[in-house]
Protein backbone atom coordinates (compact mmCIF):
# COMPACT_ATOMS: atom_id res chain seq x y z
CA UNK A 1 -3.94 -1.73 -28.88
CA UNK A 2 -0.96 -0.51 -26.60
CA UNK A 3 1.01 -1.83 -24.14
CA UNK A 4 0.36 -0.17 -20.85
CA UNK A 5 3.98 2.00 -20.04
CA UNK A 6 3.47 3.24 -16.24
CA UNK A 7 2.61 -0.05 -14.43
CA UNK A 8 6.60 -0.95 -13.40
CA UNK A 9 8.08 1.73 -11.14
CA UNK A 10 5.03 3.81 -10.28
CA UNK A 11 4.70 4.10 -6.61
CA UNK A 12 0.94 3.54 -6.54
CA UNK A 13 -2.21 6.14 -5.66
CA UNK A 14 -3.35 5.50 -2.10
CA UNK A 15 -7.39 4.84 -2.92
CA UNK A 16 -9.78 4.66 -0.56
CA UNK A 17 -9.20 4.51 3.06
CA UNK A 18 -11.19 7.59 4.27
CA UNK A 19 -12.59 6.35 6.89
CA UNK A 20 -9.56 5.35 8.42
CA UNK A 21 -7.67 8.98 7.22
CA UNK A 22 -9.97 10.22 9.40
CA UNK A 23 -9.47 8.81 11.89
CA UNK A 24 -6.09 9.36 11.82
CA UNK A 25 -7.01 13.27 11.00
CA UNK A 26 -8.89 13.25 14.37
CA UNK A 27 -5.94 11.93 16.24
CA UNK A 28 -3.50 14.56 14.36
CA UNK A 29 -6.04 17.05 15.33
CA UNK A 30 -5.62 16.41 19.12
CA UNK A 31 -2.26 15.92 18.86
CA UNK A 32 -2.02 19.33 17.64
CA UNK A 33 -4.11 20.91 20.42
CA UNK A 34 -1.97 19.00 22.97
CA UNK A 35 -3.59 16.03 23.51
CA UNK A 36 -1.91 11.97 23.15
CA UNK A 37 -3.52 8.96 22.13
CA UNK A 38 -3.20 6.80 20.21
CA UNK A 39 -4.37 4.66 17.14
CA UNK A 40 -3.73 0.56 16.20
CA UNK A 41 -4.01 -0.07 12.79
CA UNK A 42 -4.60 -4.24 11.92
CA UNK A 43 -5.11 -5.50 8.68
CA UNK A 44 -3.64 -8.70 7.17
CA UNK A 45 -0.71 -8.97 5.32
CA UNK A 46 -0.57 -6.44 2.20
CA UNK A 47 -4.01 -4.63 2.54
CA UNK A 48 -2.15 -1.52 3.13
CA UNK A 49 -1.27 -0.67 6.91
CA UNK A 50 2.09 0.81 6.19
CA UNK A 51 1.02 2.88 3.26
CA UNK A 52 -2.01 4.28 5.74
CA UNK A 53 0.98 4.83 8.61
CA UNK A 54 3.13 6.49 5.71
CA UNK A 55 0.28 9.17 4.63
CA UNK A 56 -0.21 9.73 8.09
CA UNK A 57 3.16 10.37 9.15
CA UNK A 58 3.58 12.64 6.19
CA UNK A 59 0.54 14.69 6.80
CA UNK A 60 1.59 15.06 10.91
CA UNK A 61 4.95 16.72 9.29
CA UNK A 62 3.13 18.71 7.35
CA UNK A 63 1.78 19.94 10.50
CA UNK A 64 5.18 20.62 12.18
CA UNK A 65 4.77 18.03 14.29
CA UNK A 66 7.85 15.74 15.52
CA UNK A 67 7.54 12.30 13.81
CA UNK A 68 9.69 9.21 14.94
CA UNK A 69 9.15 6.53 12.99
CA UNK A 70 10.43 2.40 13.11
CA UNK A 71 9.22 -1.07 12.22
CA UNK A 72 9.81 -4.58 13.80
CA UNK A 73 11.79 -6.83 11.89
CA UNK A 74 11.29 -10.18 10.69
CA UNK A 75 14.20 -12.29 12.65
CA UNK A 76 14.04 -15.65 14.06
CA UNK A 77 14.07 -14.46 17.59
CA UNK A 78 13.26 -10.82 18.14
CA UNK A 79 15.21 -8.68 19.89
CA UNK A 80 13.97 -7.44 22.81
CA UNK A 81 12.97 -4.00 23.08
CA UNK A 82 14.60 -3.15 19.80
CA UNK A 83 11.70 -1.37 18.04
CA UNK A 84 11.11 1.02 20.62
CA UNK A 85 14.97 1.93 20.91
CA UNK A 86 14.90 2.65 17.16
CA UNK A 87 12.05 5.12 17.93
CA UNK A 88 14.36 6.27 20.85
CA UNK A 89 17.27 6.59 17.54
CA UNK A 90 14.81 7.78 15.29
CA UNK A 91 14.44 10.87 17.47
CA UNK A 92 17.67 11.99 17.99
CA UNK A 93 18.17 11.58 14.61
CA UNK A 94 15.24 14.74 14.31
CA UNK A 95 17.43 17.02 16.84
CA UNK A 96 14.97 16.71 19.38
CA UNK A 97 16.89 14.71 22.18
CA UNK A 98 20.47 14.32 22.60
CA UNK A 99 19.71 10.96 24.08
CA UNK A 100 22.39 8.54 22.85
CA UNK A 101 21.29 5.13 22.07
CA UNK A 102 23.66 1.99 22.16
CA UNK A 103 22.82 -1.86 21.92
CA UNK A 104 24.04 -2.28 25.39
CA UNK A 105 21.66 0.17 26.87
CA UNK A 106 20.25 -1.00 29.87
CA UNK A 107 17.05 -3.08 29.89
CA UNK A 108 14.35 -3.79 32.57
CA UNK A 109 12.61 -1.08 34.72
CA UNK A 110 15.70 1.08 33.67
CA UNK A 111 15.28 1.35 30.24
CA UNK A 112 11.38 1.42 30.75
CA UNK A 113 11.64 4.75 33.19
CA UNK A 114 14.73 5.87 30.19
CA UNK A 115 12.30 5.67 27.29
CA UNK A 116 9.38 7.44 29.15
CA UNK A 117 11.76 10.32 30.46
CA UNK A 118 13.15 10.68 26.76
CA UNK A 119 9.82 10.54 25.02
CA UNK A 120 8.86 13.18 27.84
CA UNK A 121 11.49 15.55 27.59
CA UNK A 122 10.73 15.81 24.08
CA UNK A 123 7.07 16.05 24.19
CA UNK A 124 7.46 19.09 26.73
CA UNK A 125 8.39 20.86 23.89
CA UNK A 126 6.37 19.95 20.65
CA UNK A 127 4.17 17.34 20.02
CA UNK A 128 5.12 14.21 18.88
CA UNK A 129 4.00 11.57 17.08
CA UNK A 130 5.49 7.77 17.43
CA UNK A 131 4.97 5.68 14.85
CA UNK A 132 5.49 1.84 15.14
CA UNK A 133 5.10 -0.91 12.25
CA UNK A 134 4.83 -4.67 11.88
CA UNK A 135 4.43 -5.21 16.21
CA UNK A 136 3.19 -7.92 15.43
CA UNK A 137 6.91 -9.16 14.75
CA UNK A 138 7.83 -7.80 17.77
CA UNK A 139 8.80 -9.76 21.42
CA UNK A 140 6.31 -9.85 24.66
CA UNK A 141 9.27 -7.33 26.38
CA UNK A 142 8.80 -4.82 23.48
CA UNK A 143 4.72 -4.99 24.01
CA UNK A 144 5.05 -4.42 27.27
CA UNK A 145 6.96 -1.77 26.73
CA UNK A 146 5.11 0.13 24.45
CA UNK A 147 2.15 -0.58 26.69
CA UNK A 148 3.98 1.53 29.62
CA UNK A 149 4.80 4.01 27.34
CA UNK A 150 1.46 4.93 26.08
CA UNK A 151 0.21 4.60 29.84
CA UNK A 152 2.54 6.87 31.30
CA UNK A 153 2.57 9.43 28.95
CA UNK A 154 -1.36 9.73 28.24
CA UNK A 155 -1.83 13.03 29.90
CA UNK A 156 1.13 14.38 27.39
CA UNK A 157 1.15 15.43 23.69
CA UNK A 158 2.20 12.23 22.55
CA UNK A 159 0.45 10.22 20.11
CA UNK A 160 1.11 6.70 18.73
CA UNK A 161 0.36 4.92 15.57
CA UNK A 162 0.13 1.50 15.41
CA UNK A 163 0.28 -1.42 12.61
CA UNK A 164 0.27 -5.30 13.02
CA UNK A 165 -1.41 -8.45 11.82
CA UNK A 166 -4.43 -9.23 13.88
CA UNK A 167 -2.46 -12.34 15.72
CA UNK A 168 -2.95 -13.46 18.81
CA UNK A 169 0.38 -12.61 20.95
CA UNK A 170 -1.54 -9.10 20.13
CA UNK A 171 -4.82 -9.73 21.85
CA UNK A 172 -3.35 -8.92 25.35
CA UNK A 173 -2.33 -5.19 24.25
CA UNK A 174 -4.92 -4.66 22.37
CA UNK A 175 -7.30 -5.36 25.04
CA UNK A 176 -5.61 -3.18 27.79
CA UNK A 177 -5.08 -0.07 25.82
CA UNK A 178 -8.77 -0.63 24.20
CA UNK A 179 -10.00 -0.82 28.03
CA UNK A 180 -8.59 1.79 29.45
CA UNK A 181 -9.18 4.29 26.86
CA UNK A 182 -5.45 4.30 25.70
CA UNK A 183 -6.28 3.74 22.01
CA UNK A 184 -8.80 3.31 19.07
CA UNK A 185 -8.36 0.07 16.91
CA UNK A 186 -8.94 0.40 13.40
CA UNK A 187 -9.29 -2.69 10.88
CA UNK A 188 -8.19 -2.65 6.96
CA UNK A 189 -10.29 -4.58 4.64
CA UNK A 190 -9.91 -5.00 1.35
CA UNK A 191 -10.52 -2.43 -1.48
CA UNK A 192 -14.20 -2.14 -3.01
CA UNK A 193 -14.47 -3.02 -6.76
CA UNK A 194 -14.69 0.66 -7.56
CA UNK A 195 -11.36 1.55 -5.90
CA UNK A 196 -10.22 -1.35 -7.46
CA UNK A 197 -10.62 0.12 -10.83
CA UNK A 198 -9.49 3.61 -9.88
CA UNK A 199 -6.17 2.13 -8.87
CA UNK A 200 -5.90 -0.36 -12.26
CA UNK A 201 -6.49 2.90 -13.88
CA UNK A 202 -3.88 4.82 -11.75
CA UNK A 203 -1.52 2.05 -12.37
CA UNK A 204 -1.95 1.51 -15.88
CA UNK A 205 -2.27 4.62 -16.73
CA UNK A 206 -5.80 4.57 -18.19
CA UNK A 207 -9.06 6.42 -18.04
CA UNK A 208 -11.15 3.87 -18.26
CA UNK A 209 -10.82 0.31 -17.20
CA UNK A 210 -13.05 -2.53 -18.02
CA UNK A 211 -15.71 -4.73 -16.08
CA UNK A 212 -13.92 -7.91 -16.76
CA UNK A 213 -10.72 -6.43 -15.86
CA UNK A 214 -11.89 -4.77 -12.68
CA UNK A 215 -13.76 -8.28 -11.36
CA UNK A 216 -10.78 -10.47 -12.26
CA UNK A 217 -8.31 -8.56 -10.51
CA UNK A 218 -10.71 -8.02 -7.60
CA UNK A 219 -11.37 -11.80 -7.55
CA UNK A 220 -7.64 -12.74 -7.78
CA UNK A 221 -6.99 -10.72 -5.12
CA UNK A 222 -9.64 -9.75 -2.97
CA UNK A 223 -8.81 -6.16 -2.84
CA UNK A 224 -5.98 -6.57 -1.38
CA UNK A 225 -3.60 -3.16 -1.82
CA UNK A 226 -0.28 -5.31 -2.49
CA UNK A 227 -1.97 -8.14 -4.65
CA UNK A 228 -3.41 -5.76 -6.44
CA UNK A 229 -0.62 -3.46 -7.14
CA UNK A 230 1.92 -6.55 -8.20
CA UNK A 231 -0.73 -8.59 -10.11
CA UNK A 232 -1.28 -5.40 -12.41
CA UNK A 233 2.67 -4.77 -12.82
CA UNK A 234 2.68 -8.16 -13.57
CA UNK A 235 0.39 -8.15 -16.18
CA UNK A 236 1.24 -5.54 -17.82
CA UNK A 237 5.01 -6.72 -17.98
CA UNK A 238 3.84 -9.92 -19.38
CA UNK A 239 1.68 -8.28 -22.37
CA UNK A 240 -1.43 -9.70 -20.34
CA UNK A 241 -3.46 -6.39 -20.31
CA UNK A 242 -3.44 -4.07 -22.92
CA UNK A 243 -5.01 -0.19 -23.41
CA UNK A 244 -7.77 0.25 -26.29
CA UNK A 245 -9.90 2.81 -27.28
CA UNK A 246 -12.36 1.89 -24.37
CA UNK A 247 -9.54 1.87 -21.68
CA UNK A 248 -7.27 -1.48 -20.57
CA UNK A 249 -8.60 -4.66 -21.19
CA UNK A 250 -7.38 -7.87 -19.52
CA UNK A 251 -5.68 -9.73 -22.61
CA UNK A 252 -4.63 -12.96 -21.18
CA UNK A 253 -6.34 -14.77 -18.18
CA UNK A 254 -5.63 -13.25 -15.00
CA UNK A 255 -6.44 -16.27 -12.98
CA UNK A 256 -3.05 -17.84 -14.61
CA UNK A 257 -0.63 -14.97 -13.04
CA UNK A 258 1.20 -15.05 -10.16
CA UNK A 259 3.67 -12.29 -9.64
CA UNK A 260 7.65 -13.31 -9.05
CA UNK A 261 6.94 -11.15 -5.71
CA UNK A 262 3.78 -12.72 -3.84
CA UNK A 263 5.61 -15.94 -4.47
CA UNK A 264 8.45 -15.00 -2.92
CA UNK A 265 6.83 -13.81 0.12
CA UNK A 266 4.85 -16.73 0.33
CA UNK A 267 8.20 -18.81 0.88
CA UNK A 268 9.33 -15.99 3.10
CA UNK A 269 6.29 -16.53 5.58
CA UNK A 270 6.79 -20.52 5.06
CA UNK A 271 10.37 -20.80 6.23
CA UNK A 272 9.63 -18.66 9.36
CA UNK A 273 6.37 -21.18 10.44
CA UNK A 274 7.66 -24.40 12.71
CA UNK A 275 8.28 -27.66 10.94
CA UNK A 276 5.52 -29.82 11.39
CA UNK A 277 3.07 -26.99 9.22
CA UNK A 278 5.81 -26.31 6.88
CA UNK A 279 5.68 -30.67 6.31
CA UNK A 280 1.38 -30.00 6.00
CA UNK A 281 1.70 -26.96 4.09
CA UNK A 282 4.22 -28.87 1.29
CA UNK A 283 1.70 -31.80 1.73
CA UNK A 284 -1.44 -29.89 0.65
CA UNK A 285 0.72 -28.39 -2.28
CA UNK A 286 1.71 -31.32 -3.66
CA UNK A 287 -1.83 -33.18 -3.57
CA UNK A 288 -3.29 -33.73 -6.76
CA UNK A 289 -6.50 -32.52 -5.45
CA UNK A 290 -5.52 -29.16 -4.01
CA UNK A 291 -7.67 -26.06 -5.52
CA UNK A 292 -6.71 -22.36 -4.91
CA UNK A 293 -9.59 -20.13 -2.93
CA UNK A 294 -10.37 -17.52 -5.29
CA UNK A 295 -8.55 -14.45 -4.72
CA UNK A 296 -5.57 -16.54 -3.49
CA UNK A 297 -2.00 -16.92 -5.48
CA UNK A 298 -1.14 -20.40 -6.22
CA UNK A 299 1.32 -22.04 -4.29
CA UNK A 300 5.28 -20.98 -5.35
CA UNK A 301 6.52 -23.02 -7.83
CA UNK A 302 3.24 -22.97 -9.42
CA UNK A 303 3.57 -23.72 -13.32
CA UNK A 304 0.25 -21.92 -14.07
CA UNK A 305 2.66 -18.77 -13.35
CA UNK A 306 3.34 -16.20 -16.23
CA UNK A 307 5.15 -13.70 -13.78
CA UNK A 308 8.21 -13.07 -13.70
CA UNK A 309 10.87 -14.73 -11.65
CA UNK A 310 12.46 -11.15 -10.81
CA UNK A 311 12.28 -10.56 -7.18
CA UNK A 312 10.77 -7.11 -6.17
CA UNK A 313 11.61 -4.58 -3.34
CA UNK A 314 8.48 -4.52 -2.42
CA UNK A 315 6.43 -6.02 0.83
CA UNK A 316 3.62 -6.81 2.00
CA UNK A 317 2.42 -5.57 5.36
């Protein structure tokens, strides 16, 4: 038996997802022939909306198209209209505007008619493509913003791609650009059991994989891309999977393994929720009666974990 040698470090296969590729083919496609639109990608956390906007983006450069990209950020209180300005930034950093971009530029109707004139003059040129992640971290200004945006400049080579969690402060955009024809909404679900094993293979490094493997990590984490992907890492830094003759074999229980990472996160999401369900959430944890759903990681602090402790670089999204 050896110890699986490519799990730590190996920027993982994207598997599956061709449904939604194409998709996001057909909007490339009519980007190229000069027509916008635009595409909203929602998934929940980890399942693999930024790694579908990141093959995306890469294939529209491919194409010689212009590609601005930027991402909402998780802060306490949002800044408002700061994701689209970034796109503004993110353009002239491509050559394609000479637009300078400062934190006092102005806001309102002002900056709404100054980002629509920008995006504009660029598109009059080449087509672009805009690409926008995590909104759902983003302020109702900066919605209502991008709304305008992809309104105004429908008749124009411009197309948009999307990403959030399926939240609620969401539902208002997604309804008016689903309405009026502005964009297509696409939801991520998690991976089957067969592109489950393709990426443990990928991952690990191994032609074959086995049943038990495949179904434990699927039922750990319900084919979710970033579970997945940290769970195996995990295991195979911890000796907990191992290659043999007939491919890797779980060696340890996987239901026992909670990556350093997901726990981390999991605190991450906790301190940014209001007090009174951070005080039920702690509750829950600490009642001697609390059982994990399956394909859930137990709660940080957890001393069924064998992960590591080491933080990663990694998110989910």
């Amino acid at each position: 038996m050896a110890r699986p040698e490519g799990a730590r470090g190996t920027r993982a296969p994207f598997v599956g997802r061709e449904a939604e590729l194409e998709r996001g083919r057909d909007l490339l496609d009519a980007l190229a022939a000069g027509r916008g639109g635009a595409l909203l990608v929602l998934g929940e956390p980890g399942v693999g909306k930024s790694r579908l906007l990141a093959e995306l983006a890469g294939a529209a450069a491919e194409r010689d198209l212009v590609v601005a990209r930027a991402a909402c950020l998780p802060l306490s209180t949002p800044l408002p209209f700061d994701p689209v300005l970034e796109l503004l930034r993110s353009l002239r950093r491509t050559g394609d505007t000479d637009l300078v971009v400062s934190d006092s530029s102005p806001g309102g109707a002002e900056l709404f008619t100054a980002a629509v004139r920008t995006i504009e003059g660029v598109a009059s040129g080449r087509s672009l493509l805009l690409v926008l992640d995590d909104l759902h971290l983003s302020d109702a200004a900066t919605r209502e913003l991008v709304h305008y945006c992809i309104a105004r400049l429908a008749d124009l080579p411009v197309a948009w791609l999307l990403a959030a969690r399926p939240v609620s402060a969401l539902e208002p955009l997604e309804h008016y650009l689903t309405r009026d024809r502005l964009a297509e909404t696409v939801e991520l679900r998690g991976l089957s059991a067969e592109e489950v094993r393709e990426l443990i293979g990928a991952l690990l490094g191994s032609e074959g994989v086995s049943d038990a493997l495949t179904a434990a990590v699927l039922a750990r984490t319900a084919g979710n891309a970033f579970l997945c992907e940290e769970l195996l890492r995990t295991l195979a830094d911890s000796r907990a999977v191992v290659l043999t003759e007939r491919g890797a074999e779980a060696a340890a229980s996987v239901e026992l393994v909670v990556p350093g990472s997901v726990a981390q996160a999991t605190r991450e999401r906790m301190a940014r929720l209001p007090a009174p369900a951070r005080a039920v959430l702690s509750g829950a944890r600490s009642s001697p009666s609390r059982s994990s759903a399956p394909g859930s990681p137990a709660p940080p602090g957890s001393t069924t974990s064998t992960a590591s402790s080491r933080p990663s670089s990694r998110r989910a999204s």
